[in-house]
Protein backbone atom coordinates (compact mmCIF):
# COMPACT_ATOMS: atom_id res chain seq x y z
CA UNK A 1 303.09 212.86 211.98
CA UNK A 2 299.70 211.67 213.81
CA UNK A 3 297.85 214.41 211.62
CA UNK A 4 299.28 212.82 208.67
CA UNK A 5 298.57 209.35 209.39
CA UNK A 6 295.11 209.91 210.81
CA UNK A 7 293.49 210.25 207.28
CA UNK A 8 295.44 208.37 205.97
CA UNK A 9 294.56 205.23 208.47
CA UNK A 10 291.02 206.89 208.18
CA UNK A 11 290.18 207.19 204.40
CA UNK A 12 291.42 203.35 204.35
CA UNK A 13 288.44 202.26 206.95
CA UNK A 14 286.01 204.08 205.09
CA UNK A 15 287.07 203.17 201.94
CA UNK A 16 286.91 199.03 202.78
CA UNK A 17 283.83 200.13 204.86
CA UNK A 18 282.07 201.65 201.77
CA UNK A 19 282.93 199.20 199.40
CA UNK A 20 281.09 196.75 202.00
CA UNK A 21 278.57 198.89 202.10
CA UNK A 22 278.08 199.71 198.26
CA UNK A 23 278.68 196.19 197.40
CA UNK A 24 275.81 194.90 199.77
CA UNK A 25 273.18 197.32 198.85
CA UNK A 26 274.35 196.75 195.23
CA UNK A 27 273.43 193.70 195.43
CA UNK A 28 269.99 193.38 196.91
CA UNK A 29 268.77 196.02 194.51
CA UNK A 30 269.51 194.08 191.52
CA UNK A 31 268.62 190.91 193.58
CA UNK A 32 264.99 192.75 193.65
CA UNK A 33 265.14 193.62 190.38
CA UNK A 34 265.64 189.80 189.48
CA UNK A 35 269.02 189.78 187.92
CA UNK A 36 270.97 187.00 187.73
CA UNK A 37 272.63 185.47 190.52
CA UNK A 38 275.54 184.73 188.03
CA UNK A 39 275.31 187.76 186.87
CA UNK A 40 275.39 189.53 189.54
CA UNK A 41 278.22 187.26 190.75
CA UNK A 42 280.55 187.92 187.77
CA UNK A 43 279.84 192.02 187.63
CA UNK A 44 278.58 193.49 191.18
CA UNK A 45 280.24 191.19 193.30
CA UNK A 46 283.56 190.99 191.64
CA UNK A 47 284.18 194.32 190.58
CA UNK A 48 282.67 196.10 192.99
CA UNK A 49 284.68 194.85 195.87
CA UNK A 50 287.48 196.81 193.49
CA UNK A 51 285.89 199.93 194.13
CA UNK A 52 288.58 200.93 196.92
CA UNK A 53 291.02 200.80 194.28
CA UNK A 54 289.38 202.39 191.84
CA UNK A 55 288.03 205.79 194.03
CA UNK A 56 291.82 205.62 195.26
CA UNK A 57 293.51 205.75 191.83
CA UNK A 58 291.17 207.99 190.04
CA UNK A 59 291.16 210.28 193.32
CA UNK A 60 294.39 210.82 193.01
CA UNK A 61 295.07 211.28 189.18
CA UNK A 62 292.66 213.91 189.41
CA UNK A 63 294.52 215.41 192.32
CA UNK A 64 297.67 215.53 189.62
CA UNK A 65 299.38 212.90 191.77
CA UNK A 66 299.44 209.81 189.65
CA UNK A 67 302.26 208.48 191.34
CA UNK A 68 300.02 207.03 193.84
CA UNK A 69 297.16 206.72 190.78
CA UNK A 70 299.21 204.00 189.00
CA UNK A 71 301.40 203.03 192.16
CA UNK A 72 297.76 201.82 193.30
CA UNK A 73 297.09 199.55 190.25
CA UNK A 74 300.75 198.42 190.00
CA UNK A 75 301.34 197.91 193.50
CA UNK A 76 297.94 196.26 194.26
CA UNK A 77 298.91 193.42 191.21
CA UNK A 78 302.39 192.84 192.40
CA UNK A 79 300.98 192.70 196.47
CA UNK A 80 297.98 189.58 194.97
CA UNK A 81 301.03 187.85 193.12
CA UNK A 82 303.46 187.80 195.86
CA UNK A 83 302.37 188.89 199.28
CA UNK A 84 298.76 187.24 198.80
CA UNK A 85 299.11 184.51 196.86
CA UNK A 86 302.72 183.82 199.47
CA UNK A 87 300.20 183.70 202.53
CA UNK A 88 297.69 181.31 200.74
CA UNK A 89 300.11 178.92 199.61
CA UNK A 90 301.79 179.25 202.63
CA UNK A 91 298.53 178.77 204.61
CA UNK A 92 297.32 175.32 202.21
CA UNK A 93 299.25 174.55 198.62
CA UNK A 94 297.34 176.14 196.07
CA UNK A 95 295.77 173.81 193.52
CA UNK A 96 295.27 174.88 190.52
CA UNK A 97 292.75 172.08 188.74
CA UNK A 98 290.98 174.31 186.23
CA UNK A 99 292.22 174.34 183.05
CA UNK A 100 289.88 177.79 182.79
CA UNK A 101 291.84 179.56 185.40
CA UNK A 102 295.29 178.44 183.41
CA UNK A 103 293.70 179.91 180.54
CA UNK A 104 292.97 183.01 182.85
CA UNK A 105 296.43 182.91 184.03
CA UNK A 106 297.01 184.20 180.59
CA UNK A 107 294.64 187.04 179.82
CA UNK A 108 296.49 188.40 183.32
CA UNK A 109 299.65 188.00 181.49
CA UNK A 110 298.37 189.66 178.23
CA UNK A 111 297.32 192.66 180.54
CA UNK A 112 300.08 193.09 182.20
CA UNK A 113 302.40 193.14 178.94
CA UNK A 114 299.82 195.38 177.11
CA UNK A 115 299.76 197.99 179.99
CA UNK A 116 303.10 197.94 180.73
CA UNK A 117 303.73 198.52 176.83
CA UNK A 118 301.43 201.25 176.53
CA UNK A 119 303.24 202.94 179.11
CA UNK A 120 306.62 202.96 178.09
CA UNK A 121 305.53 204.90 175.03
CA UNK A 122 302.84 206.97 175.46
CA UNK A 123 300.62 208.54 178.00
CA UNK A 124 297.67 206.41 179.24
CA UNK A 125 294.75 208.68 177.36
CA UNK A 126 291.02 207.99 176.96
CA UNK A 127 291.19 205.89 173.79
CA UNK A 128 293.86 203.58 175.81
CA UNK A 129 290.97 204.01 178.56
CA UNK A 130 288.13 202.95 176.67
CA UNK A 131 289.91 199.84 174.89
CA UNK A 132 290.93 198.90 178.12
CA UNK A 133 287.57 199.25 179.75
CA UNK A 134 285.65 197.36 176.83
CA UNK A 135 288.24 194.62 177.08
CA UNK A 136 287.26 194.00 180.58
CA UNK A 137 283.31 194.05 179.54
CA UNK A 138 283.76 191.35 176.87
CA UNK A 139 286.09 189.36 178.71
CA UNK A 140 283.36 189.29 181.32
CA UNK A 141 280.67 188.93 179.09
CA UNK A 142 282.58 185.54 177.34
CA UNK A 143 283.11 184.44 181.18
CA UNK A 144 279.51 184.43 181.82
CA UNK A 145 278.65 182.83 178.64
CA UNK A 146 281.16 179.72 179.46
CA UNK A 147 279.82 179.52 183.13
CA UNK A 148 276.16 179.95 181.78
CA UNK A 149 276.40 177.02 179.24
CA UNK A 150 278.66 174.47 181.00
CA UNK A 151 277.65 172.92 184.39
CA UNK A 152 281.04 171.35 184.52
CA UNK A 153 282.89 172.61 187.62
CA UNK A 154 285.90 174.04 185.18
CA UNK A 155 285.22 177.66 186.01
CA UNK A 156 287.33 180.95 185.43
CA UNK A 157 288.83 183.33 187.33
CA UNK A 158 285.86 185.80 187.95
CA UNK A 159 283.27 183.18 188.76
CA UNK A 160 285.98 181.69 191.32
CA UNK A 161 286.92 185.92 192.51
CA UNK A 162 283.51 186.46 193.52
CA UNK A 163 283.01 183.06 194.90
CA UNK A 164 285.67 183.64 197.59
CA UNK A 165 284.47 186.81 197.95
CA UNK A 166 280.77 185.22 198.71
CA UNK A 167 282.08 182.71 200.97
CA UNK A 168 284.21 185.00 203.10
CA UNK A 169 281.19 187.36 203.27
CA UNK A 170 278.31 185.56 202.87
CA UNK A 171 276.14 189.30 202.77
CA UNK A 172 277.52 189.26 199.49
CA UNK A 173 275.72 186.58 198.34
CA UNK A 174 272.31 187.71 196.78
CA UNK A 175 269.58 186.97 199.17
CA UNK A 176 266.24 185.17 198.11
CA UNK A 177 264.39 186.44 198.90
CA UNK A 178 265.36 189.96 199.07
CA UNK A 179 265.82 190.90 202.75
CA UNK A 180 265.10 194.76 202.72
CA UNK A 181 262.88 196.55 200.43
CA UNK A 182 264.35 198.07 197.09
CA UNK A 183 264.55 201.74 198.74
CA UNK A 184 266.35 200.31 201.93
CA UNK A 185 269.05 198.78 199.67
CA UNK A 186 269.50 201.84 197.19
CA UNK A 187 269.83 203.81 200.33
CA UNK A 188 272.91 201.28 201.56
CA UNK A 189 274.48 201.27 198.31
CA UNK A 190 274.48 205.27 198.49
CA UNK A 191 275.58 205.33 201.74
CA UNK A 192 278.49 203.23 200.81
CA UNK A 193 279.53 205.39 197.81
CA UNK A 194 279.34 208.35 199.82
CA UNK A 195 282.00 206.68 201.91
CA UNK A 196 284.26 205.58 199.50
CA UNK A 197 284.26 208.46 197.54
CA UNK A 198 285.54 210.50 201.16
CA UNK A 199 287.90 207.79 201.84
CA UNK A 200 289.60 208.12 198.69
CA UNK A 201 289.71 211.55 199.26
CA UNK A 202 291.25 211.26 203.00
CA UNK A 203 293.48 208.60 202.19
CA UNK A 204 295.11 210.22 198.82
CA UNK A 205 295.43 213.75 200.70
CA UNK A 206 296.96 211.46 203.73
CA UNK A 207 299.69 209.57 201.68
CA UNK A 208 300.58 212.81 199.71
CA UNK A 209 301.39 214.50 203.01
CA UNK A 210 302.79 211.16 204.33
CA UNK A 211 305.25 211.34 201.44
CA UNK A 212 306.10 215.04 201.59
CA UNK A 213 306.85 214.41 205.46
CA UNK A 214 309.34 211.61 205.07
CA UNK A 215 311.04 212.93 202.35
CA UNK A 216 310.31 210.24 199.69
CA UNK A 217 308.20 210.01 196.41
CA UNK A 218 304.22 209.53 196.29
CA UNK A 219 304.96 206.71 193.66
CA UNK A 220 306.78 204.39 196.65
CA UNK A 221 303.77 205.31 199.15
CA UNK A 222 301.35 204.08 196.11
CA UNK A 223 303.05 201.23 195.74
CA UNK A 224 303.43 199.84 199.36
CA UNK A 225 301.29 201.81 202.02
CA UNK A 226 298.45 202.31 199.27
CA UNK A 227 298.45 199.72 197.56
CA UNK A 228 298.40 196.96 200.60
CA UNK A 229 295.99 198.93 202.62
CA UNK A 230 293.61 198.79 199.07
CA UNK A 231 293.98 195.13 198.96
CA UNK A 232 293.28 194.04 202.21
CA UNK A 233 289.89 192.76 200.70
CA UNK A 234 291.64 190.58 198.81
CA UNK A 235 294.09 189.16 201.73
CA UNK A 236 291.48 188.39 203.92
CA UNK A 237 288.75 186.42 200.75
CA UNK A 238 292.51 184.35 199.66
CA UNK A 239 293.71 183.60 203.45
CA UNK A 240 289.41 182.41 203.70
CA UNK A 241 290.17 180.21 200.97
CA UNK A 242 293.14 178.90 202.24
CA UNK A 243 292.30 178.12 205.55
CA UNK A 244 289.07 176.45 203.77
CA UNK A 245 291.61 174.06 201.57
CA UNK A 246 289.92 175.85 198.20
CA UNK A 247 293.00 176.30 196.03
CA UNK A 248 291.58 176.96 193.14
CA UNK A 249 289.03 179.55 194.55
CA UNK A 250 291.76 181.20 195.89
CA UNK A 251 294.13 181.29 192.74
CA UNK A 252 290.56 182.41 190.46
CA UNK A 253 290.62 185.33 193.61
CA UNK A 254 294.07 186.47 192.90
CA UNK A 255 293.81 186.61 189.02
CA UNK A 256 291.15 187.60 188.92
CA UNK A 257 292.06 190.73 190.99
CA UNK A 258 294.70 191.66 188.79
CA UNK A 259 293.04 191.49 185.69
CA UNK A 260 290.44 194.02 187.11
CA UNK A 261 292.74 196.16 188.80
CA UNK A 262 294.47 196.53 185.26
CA UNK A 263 291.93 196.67 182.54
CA UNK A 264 289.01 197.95 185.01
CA UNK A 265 290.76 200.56 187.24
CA UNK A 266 293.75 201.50 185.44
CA UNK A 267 291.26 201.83 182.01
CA UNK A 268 288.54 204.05 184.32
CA UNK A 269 291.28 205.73 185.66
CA UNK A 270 292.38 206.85 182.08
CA UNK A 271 289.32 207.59 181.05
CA UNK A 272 288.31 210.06 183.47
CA UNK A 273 292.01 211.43 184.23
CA UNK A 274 294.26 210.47 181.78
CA UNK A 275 297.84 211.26 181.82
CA UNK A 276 301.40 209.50 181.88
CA UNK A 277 302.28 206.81 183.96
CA UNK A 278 305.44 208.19 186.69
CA UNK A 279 308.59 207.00 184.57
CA UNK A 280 309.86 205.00 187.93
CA UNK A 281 306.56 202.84 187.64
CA UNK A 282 307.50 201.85 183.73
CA UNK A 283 311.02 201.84 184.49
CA UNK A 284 311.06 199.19 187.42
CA UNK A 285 307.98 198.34 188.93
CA UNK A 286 306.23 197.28 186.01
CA UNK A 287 309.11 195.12 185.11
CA UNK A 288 308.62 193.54 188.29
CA UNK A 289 304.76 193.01 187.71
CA UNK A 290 305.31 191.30 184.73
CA UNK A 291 308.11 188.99 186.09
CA UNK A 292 306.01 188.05 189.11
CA UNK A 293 303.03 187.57 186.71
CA UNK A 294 305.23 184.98 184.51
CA UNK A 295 306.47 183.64 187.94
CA UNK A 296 303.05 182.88 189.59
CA UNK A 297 301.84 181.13 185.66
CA UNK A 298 304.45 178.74 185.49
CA UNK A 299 304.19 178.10 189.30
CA UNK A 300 300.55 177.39 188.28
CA UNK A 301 301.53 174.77 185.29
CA UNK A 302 304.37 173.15 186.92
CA UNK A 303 302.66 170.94 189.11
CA UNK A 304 299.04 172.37 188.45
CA UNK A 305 299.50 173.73 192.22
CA UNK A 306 301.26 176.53 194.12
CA UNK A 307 303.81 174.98 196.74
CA UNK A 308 304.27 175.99 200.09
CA UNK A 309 307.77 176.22 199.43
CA UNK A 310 306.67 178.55 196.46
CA UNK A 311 304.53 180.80 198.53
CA UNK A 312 307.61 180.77 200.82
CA UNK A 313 309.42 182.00 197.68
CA UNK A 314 306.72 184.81 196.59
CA UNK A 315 306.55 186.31 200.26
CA UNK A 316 310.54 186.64 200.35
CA UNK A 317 310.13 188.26 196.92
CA UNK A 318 307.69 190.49 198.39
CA UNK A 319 309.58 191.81 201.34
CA UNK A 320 312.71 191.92 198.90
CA UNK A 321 310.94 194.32 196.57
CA UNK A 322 309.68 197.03 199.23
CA UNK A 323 313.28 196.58 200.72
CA UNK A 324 314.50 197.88 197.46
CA UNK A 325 311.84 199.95 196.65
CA UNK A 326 311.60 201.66 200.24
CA UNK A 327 314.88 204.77 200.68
């Protein structure tokens, strides 16, 4: 058993230690190229710290194991809604002031029910990929329009994702000046792709024997052992923002997430393996992701703020579902 959960343990450090890595080096290079600390904010910094996911779930569709491709992206949404977002709320209510991140709420919502649609009736295939993918540009792109032109403090989810994600790691802030010459930094960022690409590998090859030894199906170690180990990131930037009494930092974190874990990795993920999603996912779990989606909205517009006895609420749901979901 240690042989099978040595890689597994194993592809997870490298893969958060990569993404740190790639992120980083990312970065300073455009930093020194003089992009836009915005935009740099909205696309490097928030998506890439996604990359763990992403080498995870393609890894593994391309290994023909897409229970533990879209157990990833499934799992990883319903861990930020109630597992995450429980533990912030729990940590400091979660206000939610902006009326851009209510707005956000929804485009979360309208991903969910468009992905979980799409897979009840057909396999997830490159056209579903690409729509999904180009979705995710021009939502970005309109994001960085509305932060661009208003200096009110009403901001969206992905401006408030990769502020967290700045704030818990201020290296992820782009430096100015630059810090390290151009080649330095390309050479980080490569370093940390390198690494993420072998933790993938280790840590899909790990839960597929994991799996196989216990007797139980990849799709439940996607959805749990995957899928939490993936969003640790995430934890740690929302429990930062809790501690630091940011609600609404931490709720932008959390949708944000899930709106690139669905249109970002689960549309790359189509595009360069595509195939159906494991009829248990459409069946139950994405059920689930689409009633803890609806639950953490109205949570969000009851009250404009997440309760602590409503993040009490979303970590019992959590532990309910992987009691249900575990054999």
């Amino acid at each position: 058993m240690f042989d099978t959960w040595l890689p597994l343990l194993g592809g997870l450090i490298l893969l958060i230690v990569g993404g740190e890595f790639l992120v980083r080096g990312s970065v300073q290079v455009a930093t020194g190229m003089g992009v836009s600390p915005l935009v740099i904010g909205l696309t490097l910094v928030g998506f890439g710290t996604s990359t763990p996911e992403l080498v995870t779930s393609v890894q593994a569709a391309l290994s023909d194991a897409p229970g533990i491709a879209y157990g990833n992206i499934v799992g990883s949404n319903i861990a930020n809604t109630l597992l995450i977002a429980g533990v912030a709320a729990l940590l400091c209510p979660i206000a939610v002031a902006s009326s851009a991140l209510r707005r956000d709420g929804f485009v979360m919502l309208a991903a969910v029910l468009a992905f979980a649609a799409i897979a009840a009736v057909m396999p997830m295939g490159r056209a579903v990929g690409a729509i999904f993918v180009l979705t995710l540009a021009g939502y970005i792109f309109v994001a960085f329009r509305q932060e661009r032109a208003s200096p009110s403090p009403d901001h969206g989810a992905v401006y408030e994702k990769s502020i967290a994600l700045q704030e818990a790691d201020p290296a992820l802030a782009p430096p100015a000046p630059p810090q390290s010459s151009l080649l330095v930094s390309a050479l980080i960022a490569t370093a940390g792709l390198v690494l993420v690409v072998f933790g993938g590998k280790f840590l899909v090859e790990g839960a597929v024997s994991l799996a196989r030894g216990l007797g139980i199906s990849e799709t439940v170690i996607g959805l749990t052992i995957v899928a939490v180990g993936t969003s640790m990131p995430e934890l740690v930037t929302s429990v930062v923002a809790g501690l630091r009494k940011q609600g609404d930092v931490a709720f932008g974190n959390i949708v944000g997430s899930n709106i690139y874990n669905i249109l970002g990795i689960g549309g790359f993920t189509a595009l360069i393996a595509p195939g159906a999603v494991p009829v248990e996912i459409v069946s139950f779990d994405n059920l689930v992701m689409i009633g803890v989606s609806l639950v953490l909205v109205g949570f969000a517009w009851t009250g404009l703020r997440i309760a602590r006895w409503e993040g009490a609420l979303l970590l019992t749901g959590y532990v309910a579902y992987v009691y249900v979901l575990w054999p």
